[in-house]
Protein backbone atom coordinates (compact mmCIF):
# COMPACT_ATOMS: atom_id res chain seq x y z
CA UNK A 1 1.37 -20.22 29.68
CA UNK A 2 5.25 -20.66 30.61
CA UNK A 3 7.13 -17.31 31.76
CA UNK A 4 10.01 -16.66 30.17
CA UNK A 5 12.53 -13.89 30.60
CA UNK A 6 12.60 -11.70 27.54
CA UNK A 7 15.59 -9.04 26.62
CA UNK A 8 15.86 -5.92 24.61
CA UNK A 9 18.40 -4.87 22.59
CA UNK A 10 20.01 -1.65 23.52
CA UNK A 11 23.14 0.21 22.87
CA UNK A 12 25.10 -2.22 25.26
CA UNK A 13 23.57 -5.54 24.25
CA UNK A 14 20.92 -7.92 24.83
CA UNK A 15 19.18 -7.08 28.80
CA UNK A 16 17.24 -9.46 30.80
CA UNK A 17 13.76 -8.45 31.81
CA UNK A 18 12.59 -10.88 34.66
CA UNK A 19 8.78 -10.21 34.88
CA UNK A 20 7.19 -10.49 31.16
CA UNK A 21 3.25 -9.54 31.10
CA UNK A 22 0.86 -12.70 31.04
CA UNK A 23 -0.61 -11.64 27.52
CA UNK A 24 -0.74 -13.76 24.31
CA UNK A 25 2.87 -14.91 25.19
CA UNK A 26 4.90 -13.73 27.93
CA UNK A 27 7.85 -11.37 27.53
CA UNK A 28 8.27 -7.76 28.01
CA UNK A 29 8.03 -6.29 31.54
CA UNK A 30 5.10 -3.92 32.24
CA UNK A 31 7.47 -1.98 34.10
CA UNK A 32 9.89 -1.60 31.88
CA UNK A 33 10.25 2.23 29.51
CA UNK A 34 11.26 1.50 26.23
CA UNK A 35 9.21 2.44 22.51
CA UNK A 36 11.63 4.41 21.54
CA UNK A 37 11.07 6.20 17.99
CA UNK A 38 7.62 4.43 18.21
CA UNK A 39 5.27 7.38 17.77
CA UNK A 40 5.31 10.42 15.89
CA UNK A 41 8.17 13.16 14.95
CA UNK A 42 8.82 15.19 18.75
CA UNK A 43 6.83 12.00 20.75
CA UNK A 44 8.34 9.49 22.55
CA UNK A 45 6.58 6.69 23.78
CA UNK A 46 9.19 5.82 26.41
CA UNK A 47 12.30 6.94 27.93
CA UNK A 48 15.27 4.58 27.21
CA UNK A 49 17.04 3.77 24.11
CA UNK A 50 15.43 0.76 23.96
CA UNK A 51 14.21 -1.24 21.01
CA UNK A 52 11.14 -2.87 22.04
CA UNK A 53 9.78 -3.48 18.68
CA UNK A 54 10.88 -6.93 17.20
CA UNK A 55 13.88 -7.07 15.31
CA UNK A 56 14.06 -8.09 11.94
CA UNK A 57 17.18 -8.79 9.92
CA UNK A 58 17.06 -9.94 6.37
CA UNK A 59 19.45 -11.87 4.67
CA UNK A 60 18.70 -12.44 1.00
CA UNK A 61 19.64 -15.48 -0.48
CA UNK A 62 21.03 -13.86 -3.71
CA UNK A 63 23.16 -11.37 -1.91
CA UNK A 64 26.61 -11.42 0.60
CA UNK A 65 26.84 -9.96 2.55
CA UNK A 66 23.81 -7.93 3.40
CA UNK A 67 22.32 -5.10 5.34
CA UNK A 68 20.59 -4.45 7.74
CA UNK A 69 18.85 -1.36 8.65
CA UNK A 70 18.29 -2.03 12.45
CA UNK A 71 21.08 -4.45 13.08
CA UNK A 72 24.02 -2.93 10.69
CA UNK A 73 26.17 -5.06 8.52
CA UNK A 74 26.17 -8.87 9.70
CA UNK A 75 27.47 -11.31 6.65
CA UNK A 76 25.27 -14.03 5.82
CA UNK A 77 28.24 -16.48 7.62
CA UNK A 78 27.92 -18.91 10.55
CA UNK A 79 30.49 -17.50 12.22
CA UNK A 80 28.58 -14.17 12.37
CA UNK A 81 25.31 -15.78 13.23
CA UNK A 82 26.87 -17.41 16.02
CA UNK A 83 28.63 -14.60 17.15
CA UNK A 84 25.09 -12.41 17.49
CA UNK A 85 22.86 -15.31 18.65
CA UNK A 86 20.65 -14.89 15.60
CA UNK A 87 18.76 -17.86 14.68
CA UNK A 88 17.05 -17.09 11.37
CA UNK A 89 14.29 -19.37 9.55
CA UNK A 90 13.80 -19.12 5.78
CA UNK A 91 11.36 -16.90 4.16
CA UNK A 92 9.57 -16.50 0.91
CA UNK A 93 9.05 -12.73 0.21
CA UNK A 94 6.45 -12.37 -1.87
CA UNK A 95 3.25 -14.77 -2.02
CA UNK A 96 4.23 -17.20 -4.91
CA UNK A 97 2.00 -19.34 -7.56
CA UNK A 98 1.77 -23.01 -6.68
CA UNK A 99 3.25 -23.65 -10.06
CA UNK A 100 6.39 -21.41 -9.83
CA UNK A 101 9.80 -23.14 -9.68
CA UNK A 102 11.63 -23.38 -6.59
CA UNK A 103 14.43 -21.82 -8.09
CA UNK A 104 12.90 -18.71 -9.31
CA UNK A 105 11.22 -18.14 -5.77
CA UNK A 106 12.94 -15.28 -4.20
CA UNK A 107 13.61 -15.91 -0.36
CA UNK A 108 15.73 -14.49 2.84
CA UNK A 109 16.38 -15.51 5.86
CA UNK A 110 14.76 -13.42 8.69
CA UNK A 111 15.84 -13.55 12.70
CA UNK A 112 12.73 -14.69 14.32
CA UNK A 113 15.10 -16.11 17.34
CA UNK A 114 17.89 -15.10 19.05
CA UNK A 115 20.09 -16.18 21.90
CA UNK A 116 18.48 -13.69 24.11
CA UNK A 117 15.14 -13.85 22.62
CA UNK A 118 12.78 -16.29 21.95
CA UNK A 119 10.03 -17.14 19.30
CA UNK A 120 7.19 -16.59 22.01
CA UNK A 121 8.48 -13.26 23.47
CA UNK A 122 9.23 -12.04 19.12
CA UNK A 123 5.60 -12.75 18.67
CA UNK A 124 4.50 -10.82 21.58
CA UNK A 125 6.72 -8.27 20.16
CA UNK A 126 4.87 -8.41 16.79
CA UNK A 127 2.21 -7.98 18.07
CA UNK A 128 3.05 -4.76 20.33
CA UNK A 129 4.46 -3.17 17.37
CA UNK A 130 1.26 -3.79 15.45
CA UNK A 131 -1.01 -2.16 18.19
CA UNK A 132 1.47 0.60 18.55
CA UNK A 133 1.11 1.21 14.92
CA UNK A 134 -2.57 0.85 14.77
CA UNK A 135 -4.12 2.55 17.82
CA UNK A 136 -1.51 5.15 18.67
CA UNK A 137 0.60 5.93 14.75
CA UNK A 138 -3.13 5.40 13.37
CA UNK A 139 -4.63 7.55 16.22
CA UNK A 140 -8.04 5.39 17.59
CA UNK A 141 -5.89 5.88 21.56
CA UNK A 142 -3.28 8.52 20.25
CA UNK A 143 -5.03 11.54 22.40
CA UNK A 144 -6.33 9.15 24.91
CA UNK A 145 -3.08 8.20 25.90
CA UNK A 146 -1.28 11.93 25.25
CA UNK A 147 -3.67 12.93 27.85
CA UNK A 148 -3.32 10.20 30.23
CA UNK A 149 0.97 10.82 29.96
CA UNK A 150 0.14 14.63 30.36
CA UNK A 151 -2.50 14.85 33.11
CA UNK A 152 -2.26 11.57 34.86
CA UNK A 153 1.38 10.32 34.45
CA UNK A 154 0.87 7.14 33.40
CA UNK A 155 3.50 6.25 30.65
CA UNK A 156 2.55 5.18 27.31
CA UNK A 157 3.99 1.64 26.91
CA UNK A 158 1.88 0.83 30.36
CA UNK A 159 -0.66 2.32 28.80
CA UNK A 160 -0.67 -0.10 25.85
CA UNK A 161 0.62 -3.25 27.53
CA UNK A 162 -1.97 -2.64 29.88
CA UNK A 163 -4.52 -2.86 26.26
CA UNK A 164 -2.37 -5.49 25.38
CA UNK A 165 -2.79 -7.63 28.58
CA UNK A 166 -6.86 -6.77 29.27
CA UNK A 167 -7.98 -7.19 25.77
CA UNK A 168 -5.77 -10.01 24.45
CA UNK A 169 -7.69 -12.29 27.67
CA UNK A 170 -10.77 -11.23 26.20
CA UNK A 171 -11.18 -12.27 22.43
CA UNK A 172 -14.84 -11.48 22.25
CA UNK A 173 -13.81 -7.60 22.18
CA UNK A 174 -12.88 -5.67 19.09
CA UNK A 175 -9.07 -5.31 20.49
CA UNK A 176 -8.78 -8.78 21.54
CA UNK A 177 -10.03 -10.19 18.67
CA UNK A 178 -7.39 -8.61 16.73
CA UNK A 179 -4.60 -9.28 19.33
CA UNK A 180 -5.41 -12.66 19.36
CA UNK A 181 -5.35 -13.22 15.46
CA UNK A 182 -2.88 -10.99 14.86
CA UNK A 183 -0.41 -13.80 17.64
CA UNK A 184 -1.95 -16.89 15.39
CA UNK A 185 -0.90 -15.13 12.30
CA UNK A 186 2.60 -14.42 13.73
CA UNK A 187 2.90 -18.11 15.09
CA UNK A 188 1.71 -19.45 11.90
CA UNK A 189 4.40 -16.78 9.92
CA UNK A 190 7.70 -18.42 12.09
CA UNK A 191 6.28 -22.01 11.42
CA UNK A 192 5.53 -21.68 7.49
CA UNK A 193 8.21 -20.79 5.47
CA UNK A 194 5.79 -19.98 2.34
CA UNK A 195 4.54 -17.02 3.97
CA UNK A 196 5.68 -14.18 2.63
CA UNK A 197 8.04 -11.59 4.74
CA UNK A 198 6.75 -8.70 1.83
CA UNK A 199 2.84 -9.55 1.48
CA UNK A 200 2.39 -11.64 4.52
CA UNK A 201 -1.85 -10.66 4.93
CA UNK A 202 -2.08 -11.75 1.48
CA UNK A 203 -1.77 -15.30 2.15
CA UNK A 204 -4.13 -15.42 4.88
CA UNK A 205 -7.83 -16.20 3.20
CA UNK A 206 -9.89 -14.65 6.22
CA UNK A 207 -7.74 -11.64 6.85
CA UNK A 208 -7.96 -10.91 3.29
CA UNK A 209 -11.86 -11.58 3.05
CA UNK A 210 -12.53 -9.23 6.29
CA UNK A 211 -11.34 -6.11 4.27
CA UNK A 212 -12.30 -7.18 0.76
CA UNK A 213 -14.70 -4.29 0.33
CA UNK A 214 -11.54 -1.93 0.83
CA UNK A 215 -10.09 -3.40 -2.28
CA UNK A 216 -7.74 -6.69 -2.77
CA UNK A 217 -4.43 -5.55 -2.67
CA UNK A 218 -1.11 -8.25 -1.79
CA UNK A 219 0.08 -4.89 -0.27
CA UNK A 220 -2.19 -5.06 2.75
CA UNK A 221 -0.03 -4.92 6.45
CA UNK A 222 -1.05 -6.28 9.49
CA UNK A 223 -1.27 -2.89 10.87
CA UNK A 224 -3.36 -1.84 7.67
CA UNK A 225 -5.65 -5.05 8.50
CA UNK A 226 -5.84 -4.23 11.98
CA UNK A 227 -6.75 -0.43 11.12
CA UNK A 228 -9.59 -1.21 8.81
CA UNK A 229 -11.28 -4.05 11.23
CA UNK A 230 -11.22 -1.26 14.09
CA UNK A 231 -12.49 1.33 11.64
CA UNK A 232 -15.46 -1.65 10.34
CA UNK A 233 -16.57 -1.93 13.93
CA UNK A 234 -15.76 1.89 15.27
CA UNK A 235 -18.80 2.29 18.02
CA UNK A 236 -18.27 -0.86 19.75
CA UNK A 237 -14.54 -0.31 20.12
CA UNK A 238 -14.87 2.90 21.87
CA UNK A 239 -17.51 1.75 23.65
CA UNK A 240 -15.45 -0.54 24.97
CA UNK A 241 -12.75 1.19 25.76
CA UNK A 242 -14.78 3.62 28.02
CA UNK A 243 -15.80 0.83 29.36
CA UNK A 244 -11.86 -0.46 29.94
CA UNK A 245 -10.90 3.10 31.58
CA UNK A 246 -11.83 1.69 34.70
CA UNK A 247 -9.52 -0.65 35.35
CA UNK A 248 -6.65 2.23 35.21
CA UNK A 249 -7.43 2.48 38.99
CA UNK A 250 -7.35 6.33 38.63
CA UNK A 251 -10.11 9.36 39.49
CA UNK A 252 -10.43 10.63 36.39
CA UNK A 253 -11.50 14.25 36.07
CA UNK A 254 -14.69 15.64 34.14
CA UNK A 255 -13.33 15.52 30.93
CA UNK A 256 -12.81 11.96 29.88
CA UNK A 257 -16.20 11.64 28.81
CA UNK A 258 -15.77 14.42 25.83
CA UNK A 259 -12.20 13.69 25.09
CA UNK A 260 -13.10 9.98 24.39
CA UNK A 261 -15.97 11.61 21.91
CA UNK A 262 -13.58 13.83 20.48
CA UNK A 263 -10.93 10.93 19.94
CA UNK A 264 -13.87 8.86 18.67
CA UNK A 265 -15.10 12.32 16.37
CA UNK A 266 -11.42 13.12 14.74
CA UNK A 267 -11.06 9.46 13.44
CA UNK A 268 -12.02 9.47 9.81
CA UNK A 269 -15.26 7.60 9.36
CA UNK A 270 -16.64 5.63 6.32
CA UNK A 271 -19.37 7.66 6.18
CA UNK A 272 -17.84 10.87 6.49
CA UNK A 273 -19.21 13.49 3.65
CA UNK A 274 -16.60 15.87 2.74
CA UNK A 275 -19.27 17.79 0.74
CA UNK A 276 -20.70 18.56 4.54
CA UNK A 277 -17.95 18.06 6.66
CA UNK A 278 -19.06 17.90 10.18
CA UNK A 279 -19.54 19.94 13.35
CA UNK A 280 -19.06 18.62 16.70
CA UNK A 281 -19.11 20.97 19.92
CA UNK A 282 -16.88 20.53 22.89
CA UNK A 283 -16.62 21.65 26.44
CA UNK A 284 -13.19 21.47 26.84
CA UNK A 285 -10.48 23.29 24.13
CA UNK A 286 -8.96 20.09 22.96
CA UNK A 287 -7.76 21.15 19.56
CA UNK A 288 -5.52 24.03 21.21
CA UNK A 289 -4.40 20.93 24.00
CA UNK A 290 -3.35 18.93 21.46
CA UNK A 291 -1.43 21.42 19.36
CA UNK A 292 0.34 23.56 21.89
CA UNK A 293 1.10 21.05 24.90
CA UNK A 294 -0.40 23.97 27.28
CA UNK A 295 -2.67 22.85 29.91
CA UNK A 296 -6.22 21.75 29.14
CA UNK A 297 -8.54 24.33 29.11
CA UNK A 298 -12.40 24.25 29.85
CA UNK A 299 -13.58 26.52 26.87
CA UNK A 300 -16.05 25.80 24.76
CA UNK A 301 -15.25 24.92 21.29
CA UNK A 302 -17.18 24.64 18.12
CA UNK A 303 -14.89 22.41 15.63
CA UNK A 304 -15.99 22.18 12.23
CA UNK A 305 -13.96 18.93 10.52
CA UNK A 306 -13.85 19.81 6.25
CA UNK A 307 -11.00 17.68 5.23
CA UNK A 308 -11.92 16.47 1.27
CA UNK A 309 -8.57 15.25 0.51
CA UNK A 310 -5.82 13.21 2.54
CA UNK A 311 -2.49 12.02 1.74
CA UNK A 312 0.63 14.01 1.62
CA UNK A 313 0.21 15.59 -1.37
CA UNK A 314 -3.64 15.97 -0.63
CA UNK A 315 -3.80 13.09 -3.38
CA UNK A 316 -6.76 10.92 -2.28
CA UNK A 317 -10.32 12.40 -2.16
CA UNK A 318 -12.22 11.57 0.27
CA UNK A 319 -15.80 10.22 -1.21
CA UNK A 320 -18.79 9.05 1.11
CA UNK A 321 -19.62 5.50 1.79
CA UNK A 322 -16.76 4.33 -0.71
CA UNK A 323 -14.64 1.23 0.78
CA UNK A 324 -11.95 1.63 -1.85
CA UNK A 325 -11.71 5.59 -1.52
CA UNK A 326 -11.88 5.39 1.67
CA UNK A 327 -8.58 3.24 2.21
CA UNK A 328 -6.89 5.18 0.05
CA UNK A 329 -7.29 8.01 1.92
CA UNK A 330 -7.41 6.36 5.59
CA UNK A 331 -4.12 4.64 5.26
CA UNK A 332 -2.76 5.60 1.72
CA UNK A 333 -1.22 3.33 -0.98
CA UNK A 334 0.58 -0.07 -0.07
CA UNK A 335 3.36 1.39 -2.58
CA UNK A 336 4.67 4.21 -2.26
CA UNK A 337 4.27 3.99 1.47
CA UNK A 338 3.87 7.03 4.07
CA UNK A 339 1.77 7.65 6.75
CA UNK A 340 1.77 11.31 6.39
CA UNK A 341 -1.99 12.71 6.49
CA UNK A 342 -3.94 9.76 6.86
CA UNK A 343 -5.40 7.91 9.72
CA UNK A 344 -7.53 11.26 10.97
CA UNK A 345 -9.14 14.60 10.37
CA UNK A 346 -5.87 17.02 9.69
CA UNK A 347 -5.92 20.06 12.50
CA UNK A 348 -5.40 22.57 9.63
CA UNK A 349 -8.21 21.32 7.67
CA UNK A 350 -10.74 22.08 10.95
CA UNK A 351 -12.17 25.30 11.72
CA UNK A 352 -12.30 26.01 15.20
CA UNK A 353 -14.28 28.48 16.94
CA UNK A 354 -13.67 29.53 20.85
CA UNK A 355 -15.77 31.26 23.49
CA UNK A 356 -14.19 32.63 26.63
CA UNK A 357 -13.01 29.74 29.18
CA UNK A 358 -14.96 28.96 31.93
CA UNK A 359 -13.43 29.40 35.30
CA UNK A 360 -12.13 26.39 37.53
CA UNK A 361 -12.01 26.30 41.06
């Protein structure tokens, strides 16, 4: 693969990173904080102002001039273009019949390119923003790498480039699978104007066929793809990442065996019953870790998960072995979007019970 420097727009203007990662395509330096606004409300997944998510700007073809909500107002002019260094290709938005006329086909213009940046470091940055959204916004490594920032100071985005880098070489894994599709798809979306910047998974036959049983909707996201392969194939991808700990080059204490069970156990499963629930026992007081930011105590725990509705508005019940249920309450509607309440068993939904802590030398 050819290197490439790669920059990131901050508050002052584009900024040249010199050493871009060897993944999928090379661009943003592993040393480098940045994910800002990435995670959750009160978590930061880096330190700077930094956008390192790829930036999209939308010019409609029916509309001048437009706006943008990450770039502010730019008018759909040359002189503007040329002024910002965006290069934009043309886009379809939604997935269109064969037989509609050209004219009636609703398109914009989205920056794929810049000055600064180019195509192969905004497809690496698809990608990143994808597996931000998936793993750590859709919890399967949100604890994982909580804990590792809190106990072990390594900083979230090395923590996922690092993912990004080990399991994109490997595309027999669950993660690198997806990284690896997920670049084709984004290569394939900056080539071919006729798919569609609104319902892009919809026009790709195999990503649509892999989560068919969830229900055919032209709504479906990458991340949403991504989410429901990982949540298909749950064992093996923890399994693997266990096995992928290693190559942190860190002694890592006693409890990484449970908390990887307990970030495995608070993922909603397919074949959770909410009629049961379930009850998993832990060592180490996780739930209070997780909630108060206090340190991690060694107390055993009894945690019984009873969720039977998810969604903001508890509005999707959660029904056993149903595909379609199930992604309705895993990752919510395609319209109206949120992401409140999904993903994973809701800490005010579990019942936890505590004994005293057990002493540490």
């Amino acid at each position: 693969m050819v290197s490439k420097a790669a920059a990131t727009l901050t508050q002052t203007g584009p900024r040249i990173c010199e050493t871009p990662p060897p993944l999928l395509a090379p661009s943003l330096a592993p040393g480098r904080k940045g994910v800002k606004n990435a995670g959750r409300r009160g978590e930061n997944l880096g330190r700077s102002p930094s956008l390192r998510a790829p930036c999209w700007l939308w010019v409609p073809q029916t509309r001048s001039p437009c706006k943008s909500a990450k770039c502010g107002e730019i008018a759909n002019i040359p002189e503007k273009l040329a002024r910002f260094g965006l290069r934009p290709r043309p886009k379809q938005l939604y997935l269109e019949d064969a037989r509609t006329p050209q004219d009636e086909i609703e398109t914009a213009d989205v920056v794929v390119e810049t000055a600064a940046m180019g195509v192969d470091d905004w497809i690496y940055c698809s990608v990143y923003a994808q597996a931000i959204q998936t793993l750590h916004n859709g919890c399967f490594t949100r604890y994982l790498s909580i804990h590792l920032r809190r106990a072990y100071d390594v900083p979230y985005a090395s923590f996922y480039e690092g993912l990004l880098e080990r399991f994109g070489a490997r595309p027999e894994t669950v993660l690198g699978r997806i990284f690896n599709r997920l670049a084709a798809f984004y290569r394939a979306y900056v080539d071919d104007p006729t798919i569609p910047q609104a319902t892009p998974v919809a026009s790709q036959a195999d990503m649509v066929a892999e989560i068919e049983r969830f229900g055919r909707r032209k709504g479906w996201t990458p991340a949403d793809w991504a989410w429901l392969c990982l949540a298909s194939d749950h064992e093996r991808l923890f399994e693997e990442l266990e096995a992928d700990l290693t190559h942190l080059g860190l002694s890592l204490g006693g409890e990484f065996e449970e908390l990887l069970r307990y970030q495995s156990d608070v993922m909603l499963h397919l074949d959770y019953d909410p009629a049961v629930g379930k009850m998993r026992r832990y060592d180490w007081d996780f739930p209070a870790y997780f909630k108060s930011g206090g340190a991690l105590l060694r107390r055993p725990v009894e945690v019984h998960f009873g969720d039977t509705h998810m969604g903001v508005n508890r509005q999707y019940a959660l029904q056993r072995s149903d595909p379609v249920s199930f992604a309705k309450a895993a990752i919510g509607e395609s319209y109206p979007f949120s992401r409140i309440r999904h993903f994973q068993h809701q800490p005010d939904a579990a019942d936890v019970r505590r004994r005293a802590a057990v002493p540490t030398a």
